[in-house]
Protein backbone atom coordinates (compact mmCIF):
# COMPACT_ATOMS: atom_id res chain seq x y z
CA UNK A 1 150.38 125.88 122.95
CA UNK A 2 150.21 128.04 119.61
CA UNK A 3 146.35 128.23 118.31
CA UNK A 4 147.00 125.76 115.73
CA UNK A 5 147.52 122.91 118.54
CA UNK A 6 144.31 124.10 120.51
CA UNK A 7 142.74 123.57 116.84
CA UNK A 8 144.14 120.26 116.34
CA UNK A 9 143.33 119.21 120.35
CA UNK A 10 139.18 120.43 119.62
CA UNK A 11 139.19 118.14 116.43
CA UNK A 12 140.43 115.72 118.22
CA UNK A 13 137.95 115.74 120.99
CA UNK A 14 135.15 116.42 118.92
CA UNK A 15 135.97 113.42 116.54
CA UNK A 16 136.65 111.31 120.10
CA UNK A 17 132.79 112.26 120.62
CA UNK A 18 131.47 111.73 117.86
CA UNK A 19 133.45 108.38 117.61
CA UNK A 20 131.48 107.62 120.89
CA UNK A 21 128.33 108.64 119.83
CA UNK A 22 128.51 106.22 116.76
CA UNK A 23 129.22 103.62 118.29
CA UNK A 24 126.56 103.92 120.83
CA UNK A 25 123.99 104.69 118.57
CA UNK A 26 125.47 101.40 116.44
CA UNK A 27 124.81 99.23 119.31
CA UNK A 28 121.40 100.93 120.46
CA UNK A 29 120.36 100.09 116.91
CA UNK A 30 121.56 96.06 117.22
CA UNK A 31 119.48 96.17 120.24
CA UNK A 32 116.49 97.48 118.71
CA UNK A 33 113.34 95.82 118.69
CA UNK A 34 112.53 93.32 115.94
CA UNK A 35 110.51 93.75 113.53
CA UNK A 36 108.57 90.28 114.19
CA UNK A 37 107.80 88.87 117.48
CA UNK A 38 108.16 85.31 116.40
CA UNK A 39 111.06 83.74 114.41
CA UNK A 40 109.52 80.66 113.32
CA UNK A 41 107.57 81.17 109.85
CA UNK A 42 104.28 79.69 109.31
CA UNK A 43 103.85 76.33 108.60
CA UNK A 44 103.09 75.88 104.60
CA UNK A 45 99.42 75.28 103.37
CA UNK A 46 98.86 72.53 101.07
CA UNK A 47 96.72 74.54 98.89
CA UNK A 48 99.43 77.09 98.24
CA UNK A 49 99.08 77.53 94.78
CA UNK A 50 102.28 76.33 92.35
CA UNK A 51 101.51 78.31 89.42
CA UNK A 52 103.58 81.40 88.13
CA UNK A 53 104.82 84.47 89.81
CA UNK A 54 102.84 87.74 89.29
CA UNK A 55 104.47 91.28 88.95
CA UNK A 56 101.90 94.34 89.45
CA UNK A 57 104.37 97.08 88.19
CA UNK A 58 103.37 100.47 88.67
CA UNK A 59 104.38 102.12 85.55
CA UNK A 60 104.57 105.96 86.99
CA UNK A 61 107.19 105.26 89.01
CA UNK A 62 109.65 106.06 86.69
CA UNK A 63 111.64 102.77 86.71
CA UNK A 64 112.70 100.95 83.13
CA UNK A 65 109.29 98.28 82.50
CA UNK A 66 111.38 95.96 80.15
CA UNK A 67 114.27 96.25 82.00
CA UNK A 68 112.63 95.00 85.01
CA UNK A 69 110.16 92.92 83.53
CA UNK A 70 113.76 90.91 81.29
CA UNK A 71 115.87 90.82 84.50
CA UNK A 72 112.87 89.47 86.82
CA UNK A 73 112.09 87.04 84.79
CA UNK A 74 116.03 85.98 84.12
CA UNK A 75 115.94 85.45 88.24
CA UNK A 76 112.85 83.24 88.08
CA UNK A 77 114.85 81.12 85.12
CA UNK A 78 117.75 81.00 87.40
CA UNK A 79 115.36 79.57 90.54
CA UNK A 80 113.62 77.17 88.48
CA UNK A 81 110.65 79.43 87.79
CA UNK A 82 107.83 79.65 85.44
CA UNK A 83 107.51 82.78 83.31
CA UNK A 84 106.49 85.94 85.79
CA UNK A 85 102.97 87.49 84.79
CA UNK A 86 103.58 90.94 83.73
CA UNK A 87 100.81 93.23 84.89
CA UNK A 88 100.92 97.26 85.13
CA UNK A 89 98.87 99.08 86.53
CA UNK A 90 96.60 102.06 85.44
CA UNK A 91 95.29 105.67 87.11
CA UNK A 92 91.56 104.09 87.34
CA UNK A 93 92.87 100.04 88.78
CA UNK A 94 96.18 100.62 91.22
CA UNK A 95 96.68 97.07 91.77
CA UNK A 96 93.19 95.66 93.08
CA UNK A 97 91.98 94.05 89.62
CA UNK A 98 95.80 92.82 88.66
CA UNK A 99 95.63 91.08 92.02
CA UNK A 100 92.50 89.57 91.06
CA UNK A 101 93.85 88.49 87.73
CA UNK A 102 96.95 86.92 89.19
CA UNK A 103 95.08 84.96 91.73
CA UNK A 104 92.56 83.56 89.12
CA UNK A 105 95.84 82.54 87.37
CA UNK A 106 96.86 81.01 90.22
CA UNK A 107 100.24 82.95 90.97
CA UNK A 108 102.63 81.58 93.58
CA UNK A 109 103.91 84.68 94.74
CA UNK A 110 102.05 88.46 93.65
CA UNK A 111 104.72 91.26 94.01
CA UNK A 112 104.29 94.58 94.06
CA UNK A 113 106.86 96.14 91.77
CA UNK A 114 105.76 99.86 92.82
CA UNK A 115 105.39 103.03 95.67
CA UNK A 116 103.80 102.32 99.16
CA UNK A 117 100.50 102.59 97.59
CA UNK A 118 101.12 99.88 94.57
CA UNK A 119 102.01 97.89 97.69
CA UNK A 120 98.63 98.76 99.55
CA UNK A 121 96.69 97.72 97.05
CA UNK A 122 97.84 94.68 96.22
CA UNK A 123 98.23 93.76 100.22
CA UNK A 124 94.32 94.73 100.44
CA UNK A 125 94.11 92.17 97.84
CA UNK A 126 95.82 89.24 98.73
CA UNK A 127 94.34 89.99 102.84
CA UNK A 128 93.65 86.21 103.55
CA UNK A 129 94.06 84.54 100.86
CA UNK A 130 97.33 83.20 102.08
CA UNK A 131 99.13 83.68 98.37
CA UNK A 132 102.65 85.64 99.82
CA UNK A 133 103.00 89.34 98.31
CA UNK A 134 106.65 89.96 97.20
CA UNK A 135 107.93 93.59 97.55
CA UNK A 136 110.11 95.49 94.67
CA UNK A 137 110.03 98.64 96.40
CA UNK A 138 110.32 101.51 94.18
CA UNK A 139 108.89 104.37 95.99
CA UNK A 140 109.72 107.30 98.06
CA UNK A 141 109.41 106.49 101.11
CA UNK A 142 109.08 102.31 100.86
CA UNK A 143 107.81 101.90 104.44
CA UNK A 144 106.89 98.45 104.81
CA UNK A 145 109.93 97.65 102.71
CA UNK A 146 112.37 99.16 105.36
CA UNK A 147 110.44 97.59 108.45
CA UNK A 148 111.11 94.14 106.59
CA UNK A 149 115.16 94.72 106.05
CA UNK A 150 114.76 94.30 102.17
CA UNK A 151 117.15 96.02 100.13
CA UNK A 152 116.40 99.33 98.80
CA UNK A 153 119.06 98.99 96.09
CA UNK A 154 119.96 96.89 93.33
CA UNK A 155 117.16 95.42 91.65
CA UNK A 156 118.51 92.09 91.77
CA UNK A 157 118.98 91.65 94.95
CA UNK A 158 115.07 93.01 95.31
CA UNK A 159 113.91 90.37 93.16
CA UNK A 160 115.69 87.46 94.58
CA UNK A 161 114.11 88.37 97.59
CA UNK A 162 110.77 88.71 96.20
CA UNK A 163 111.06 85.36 94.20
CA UNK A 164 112.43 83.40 96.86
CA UNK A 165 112.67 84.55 99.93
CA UNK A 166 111.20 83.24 103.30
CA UNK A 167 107.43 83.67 103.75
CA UNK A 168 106.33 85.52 107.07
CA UNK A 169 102.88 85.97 108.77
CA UNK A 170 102.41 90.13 108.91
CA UNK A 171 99.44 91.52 110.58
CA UNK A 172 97.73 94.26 108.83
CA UNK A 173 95.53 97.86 109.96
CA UNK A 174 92.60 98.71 108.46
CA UNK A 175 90.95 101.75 108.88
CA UNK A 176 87.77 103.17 108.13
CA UNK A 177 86.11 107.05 108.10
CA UNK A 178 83.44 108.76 108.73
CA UNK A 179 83.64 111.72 106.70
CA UNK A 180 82.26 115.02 107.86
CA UNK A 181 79.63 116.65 105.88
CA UNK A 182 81.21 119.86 105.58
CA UNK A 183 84.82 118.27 104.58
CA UNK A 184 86.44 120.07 101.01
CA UNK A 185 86.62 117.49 98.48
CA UNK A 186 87.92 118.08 95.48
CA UNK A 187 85.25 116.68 92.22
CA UNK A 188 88.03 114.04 91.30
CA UNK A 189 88.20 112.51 95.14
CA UNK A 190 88.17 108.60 94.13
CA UNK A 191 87.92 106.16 96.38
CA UNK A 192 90.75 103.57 96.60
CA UNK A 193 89.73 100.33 95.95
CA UNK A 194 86.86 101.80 94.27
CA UNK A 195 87.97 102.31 90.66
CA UNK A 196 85.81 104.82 88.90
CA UNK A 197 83.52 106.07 92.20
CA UNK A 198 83.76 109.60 92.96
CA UNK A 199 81.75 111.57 95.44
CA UNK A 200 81.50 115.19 95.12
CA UNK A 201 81.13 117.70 98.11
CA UNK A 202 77.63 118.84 98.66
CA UNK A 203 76.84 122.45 97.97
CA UNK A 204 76.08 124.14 100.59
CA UNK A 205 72.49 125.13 100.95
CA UNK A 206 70.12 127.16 103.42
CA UNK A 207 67.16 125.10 103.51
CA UNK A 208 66.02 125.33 107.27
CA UNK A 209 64.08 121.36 105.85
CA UNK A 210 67.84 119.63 105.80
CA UNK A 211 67.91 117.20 108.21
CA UNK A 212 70.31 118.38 111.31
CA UNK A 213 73.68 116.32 110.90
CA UNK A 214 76.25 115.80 113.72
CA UNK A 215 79.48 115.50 113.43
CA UNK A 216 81.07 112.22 112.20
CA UNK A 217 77.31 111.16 110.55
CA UNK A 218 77.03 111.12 106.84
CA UNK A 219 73.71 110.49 105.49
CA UNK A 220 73.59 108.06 102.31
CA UNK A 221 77.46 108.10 102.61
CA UNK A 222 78.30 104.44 102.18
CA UNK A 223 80.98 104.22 105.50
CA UNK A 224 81.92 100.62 105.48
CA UNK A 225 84.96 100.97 103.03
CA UNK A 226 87.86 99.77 104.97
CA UNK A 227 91.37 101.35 103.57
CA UNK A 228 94.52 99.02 104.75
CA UNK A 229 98.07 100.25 106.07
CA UNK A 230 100.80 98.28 107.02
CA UNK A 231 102.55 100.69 108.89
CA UNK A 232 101.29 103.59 110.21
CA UNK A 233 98.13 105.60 109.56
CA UNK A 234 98.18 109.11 111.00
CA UNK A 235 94.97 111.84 111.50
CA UNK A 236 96.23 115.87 112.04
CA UNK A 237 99.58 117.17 111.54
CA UNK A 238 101.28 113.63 109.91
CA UNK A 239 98.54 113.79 107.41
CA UNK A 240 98.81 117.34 106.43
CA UNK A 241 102.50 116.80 106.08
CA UNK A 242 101.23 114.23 103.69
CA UNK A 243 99.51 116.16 101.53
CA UNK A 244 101.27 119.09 101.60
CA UNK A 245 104.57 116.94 99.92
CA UNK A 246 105.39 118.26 96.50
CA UNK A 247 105.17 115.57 93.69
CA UNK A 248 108.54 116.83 91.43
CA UNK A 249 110.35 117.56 94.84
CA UNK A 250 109.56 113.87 95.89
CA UNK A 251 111.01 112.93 92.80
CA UNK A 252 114.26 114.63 93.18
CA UNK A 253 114.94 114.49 97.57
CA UNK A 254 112.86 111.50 98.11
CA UNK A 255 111.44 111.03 101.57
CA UNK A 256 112.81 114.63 102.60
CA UNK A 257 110.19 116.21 100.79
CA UNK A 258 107.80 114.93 103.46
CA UNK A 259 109.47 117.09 106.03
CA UNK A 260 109.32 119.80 103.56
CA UNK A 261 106.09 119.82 102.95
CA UNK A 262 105.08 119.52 106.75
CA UNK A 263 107.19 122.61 107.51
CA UNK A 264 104.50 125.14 107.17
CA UNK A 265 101.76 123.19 109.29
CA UNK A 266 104.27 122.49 112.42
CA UNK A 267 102.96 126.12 114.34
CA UNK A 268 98.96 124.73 113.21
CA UNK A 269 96.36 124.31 115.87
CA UNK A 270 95.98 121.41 117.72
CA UNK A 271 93.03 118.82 117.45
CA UNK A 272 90.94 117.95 120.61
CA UNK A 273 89.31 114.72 120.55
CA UNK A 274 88.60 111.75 122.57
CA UNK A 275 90.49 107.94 122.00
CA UNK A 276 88.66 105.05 122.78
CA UNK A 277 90.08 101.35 123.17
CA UNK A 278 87.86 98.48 122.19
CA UNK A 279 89.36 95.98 124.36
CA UNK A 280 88.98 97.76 128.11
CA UNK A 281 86.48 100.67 127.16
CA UNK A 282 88.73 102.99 128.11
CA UNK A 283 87.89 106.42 126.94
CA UNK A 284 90.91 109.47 127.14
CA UNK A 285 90.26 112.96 126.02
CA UNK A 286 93.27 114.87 124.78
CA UNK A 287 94.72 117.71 122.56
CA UNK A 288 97.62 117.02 120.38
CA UNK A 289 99.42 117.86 116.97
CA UNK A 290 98.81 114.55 115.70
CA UNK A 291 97.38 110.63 116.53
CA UNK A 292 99.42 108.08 115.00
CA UNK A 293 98.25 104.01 114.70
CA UNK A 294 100.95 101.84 113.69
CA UNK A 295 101.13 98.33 112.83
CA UNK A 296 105.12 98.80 113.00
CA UNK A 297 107.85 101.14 114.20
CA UNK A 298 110.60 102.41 111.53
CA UNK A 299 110.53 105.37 109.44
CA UNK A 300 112.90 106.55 106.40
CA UNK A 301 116.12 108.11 107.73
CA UNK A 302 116.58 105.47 110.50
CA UNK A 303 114.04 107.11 112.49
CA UNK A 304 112.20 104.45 114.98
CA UNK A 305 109.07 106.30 116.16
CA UNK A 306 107.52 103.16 117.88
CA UNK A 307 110.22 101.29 119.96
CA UNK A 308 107.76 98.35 120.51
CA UNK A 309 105.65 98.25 117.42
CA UNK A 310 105.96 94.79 115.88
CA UNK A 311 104.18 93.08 112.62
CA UNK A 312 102.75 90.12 113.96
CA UNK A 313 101.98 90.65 118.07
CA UNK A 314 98.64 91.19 117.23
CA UNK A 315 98.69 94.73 118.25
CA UNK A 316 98.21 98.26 116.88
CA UNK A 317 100.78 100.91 118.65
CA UNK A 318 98.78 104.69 119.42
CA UNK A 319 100.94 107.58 119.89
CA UNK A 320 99.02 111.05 120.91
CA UNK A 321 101.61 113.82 119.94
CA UNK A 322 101.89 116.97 121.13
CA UNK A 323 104.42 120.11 121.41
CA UNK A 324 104.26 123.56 122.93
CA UNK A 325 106.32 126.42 122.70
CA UNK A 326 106.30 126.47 119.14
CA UNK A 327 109.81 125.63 116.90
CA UNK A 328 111.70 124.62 120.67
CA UNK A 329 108.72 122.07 121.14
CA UNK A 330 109.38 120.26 118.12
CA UNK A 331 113.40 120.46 118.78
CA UNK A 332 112.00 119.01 121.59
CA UNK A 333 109.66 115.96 120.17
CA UNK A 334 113.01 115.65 117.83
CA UNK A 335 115.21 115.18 121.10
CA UNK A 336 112.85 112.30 122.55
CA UNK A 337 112.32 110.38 119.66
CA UNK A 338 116.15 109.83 119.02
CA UNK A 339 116.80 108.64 122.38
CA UNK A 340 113.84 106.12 122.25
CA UNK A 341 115.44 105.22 118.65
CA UNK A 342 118.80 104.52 121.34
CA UNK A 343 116.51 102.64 123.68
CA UNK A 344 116.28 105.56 126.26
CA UNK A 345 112.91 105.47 127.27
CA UNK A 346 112.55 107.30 130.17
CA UNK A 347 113.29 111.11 129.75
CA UNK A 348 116.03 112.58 131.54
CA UNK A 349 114.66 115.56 131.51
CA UNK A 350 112.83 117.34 134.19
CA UNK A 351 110.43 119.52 132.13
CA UNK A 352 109.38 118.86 128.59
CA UNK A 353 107.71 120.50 125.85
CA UNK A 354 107.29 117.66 123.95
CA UNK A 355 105.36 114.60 124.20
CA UNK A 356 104.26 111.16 122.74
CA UNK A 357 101.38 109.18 124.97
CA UNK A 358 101.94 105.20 124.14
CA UNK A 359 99.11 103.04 124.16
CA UNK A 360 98.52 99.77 122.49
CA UNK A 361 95.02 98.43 121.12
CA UNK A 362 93.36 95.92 118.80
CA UNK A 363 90.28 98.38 118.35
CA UNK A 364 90.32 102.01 118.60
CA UNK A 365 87.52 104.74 117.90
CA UNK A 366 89.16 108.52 117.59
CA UNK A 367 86.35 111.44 117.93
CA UNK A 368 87.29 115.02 116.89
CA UNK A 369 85.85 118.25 117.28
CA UNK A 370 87.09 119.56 114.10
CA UNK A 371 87.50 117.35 110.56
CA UNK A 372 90.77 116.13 110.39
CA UNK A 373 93.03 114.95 107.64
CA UNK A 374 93.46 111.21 107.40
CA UNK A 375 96.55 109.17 105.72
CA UNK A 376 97.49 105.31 105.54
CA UNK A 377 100.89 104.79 104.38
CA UNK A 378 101.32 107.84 102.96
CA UNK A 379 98.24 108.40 100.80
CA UNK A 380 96.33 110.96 101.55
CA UNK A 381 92.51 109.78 102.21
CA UNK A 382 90.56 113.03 102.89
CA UNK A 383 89.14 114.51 106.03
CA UNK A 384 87.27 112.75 109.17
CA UNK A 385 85.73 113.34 112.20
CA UNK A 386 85.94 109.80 113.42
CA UNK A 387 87.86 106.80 112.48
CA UNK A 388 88.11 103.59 113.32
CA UNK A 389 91.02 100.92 113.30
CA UNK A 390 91.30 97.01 113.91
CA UNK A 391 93.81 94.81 113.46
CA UNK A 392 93.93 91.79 111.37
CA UNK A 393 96.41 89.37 113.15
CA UNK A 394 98.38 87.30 110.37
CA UNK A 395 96.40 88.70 107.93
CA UNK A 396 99.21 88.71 104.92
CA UNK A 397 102.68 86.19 103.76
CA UNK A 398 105.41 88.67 103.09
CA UNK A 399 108.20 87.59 101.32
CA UNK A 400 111.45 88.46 103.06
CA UNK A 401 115.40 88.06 102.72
């Protein structure tokens, strides 16, 4: 055969493969684990209130206000709805006081028109009070959005869902820190859910008087602020990736920028600290690149980092990850978690340098050496030396398709 047939014989294999591939990736991804454990949704309250939706609409998010506002309330018309409450937020209230406001009003339904945190906020405040939260996702990465199947595009289609779609019982994380006393704050640090409080670092100061301090102990630090996530909080490497995502580039790659921004912490140093589950006392000491806690399992790009993670077993999902061998151990971690996205879980591989440790929880304590940044969700919430999760089984109505 002349070269061009060899040429047109390797295309042909290669798109053979590749056919292959697809389709087992395809049906590796209609086996996947559901999002919820339970199909049935819960049973209605007779105090649900029957008033009018509520739209907390994050106005930096670039999207059209009166646009949305016009067309959202054109779908509650069409569904036999009363007027939507319009209600934006601001730089100093992300969504806690609009909540408020909309539950005094007695809204049927509060949705967060908005980024993940626009829909952290106004989950932390609807927690328990059994009023559903409706999602317009509008965000980068719109985690929780994408673990619930809504669509990402076409606004209608967002707000029929939101206005009347099925209610489902979700559970939700919350997390709390203890901040170290030497963590870098910057003067502006405010605390979500806080609007207005700001704590700034202490200067440093040689008095040999100062009381000693150990590590995770803050004195006159208030500690019991609890910070939500309905997906996945992360301490190390996830949260500097975090934080090190560029605003503008956000804008214009979306989720990418995460990856971006995480490029120039992947050859870091590790963190050393200790994991302790609530339930059995168990107590592990490890070293790894980052600890992830996740209330459930899917990521932007189709990536499923926790096979098993569902939102209402009543479980958080730990993963302890860790590479060696610099840029090959990542390649590595890459490898793994696409096959457990194909429902591979048990390595092929002999010998690997990378690795996720799996363990589940409904408490957990981690204990560094070193501070360590801290994220929920993708907000970045400063640096720790200990935190501490729960889970809150059932603790939110989501609206979904």
């Amino acid at each position: 055969m002349g070269w061009e047939q060899w040429v047109a014989v390797i295309a042909l294999v290669v798109a053979v493969a590749g056919l292959v591939v697809g389709l087992a990736v395809w049906r590796a991804l209609q086996r996947r684990t559901p999002s919820f454990a339970h199909d049935d949704p819960p049973a209605p309250e007779p105090e649900t209130p029957t008033g009018p939706p509520a739209v907390v609409f994050n106005p930096s998010k670039g999207a059209d206000g009166d646009r949305l506002r016009a067309l959202v309330a054109e779908v509650a018309a069409e569904s036999g709805l009363p007027e939507p409450l319009w209600l934006e937020t601001t730089v100093e209230d992300p969504g806690g006081g609009q909540v408020r406001t909309a539950l005094e009003q007695g809204a049927s339904v509060v949705i967060a028109a908005g980024g993940d945190g626009t829909v952290r906020a106004v989950a932390e405040g609807l927690a328990g009070t059994g009023t559903p939260m409706g999602i317009l996702p509008m965000g980068t990465g719109n985690l929780l959005a994408r673990n619930l199947d809504l669509p990402l595009s076409g606004h209608r289609d967002m707000a029929v869902a939101a206005l009347t779609g099925r209610n489902r019982s979700m559970d939700l994380g919350w997390l709390r820190l203890e901040k170290p006393p030497a963590a870098t704050r910057p003067e502006d640090d405010v605390y979500r859910g806080e609007p207005g409080r700001t704590e700034v670092a202490p200067t440093p100061s040689d008095d040999s008087t100062a009381p000693e301090v150990k590590a995770g102990e803050v004195p006159g630090a208030e500690l019991e602020k609890e910070h939500v996530f309905l997906v996945i909080g992360g301490m190390g490497f996830d949260a500097a990736m975090v934080g090190g995502a560029d605003d503008e580039l956000k804008a214009r790659i979306g989720w990418i920028a995460y990856f971006v921004g995480g490029v120039k912490h992947l050859l870091g140093r590790k963190m050393h600290a200790t994991l302790e589950l609530g339930e059995s006392s168990q107590t592990a000491s490890f070293q790894a690149r980052t600890v992830l806690i996740a209330n459930c399992g899917r990521l932007p790009g189709g990536v499923v980092l926790f096979p098993d993670a569902q939102l209402d077993d009543g479980w958080l999902d730990v993963a302890a990850i860790d590479t060696r061998g610099g840029i090959i151990g990542w390649a590595d971690l890459l490898r793994k978690v696409v096959l457990q996205g194909m429902g591979v879980r048990r390595d092929p591989l002999p010998y690997s340098t990378g690795s996720i440790d799996f363990r589940r929880a409904q408490t957990l304590t981690i204990r560094t050496e070193e501070p360590e940044s801290v994220q929920v969700d993708g907000d970045l919430l400063g640096e720790a030396t200990v935190v501490h999760a729960r889970v809150e089984p059932g603790g939110l109505i989501v609206r979904t398709p």
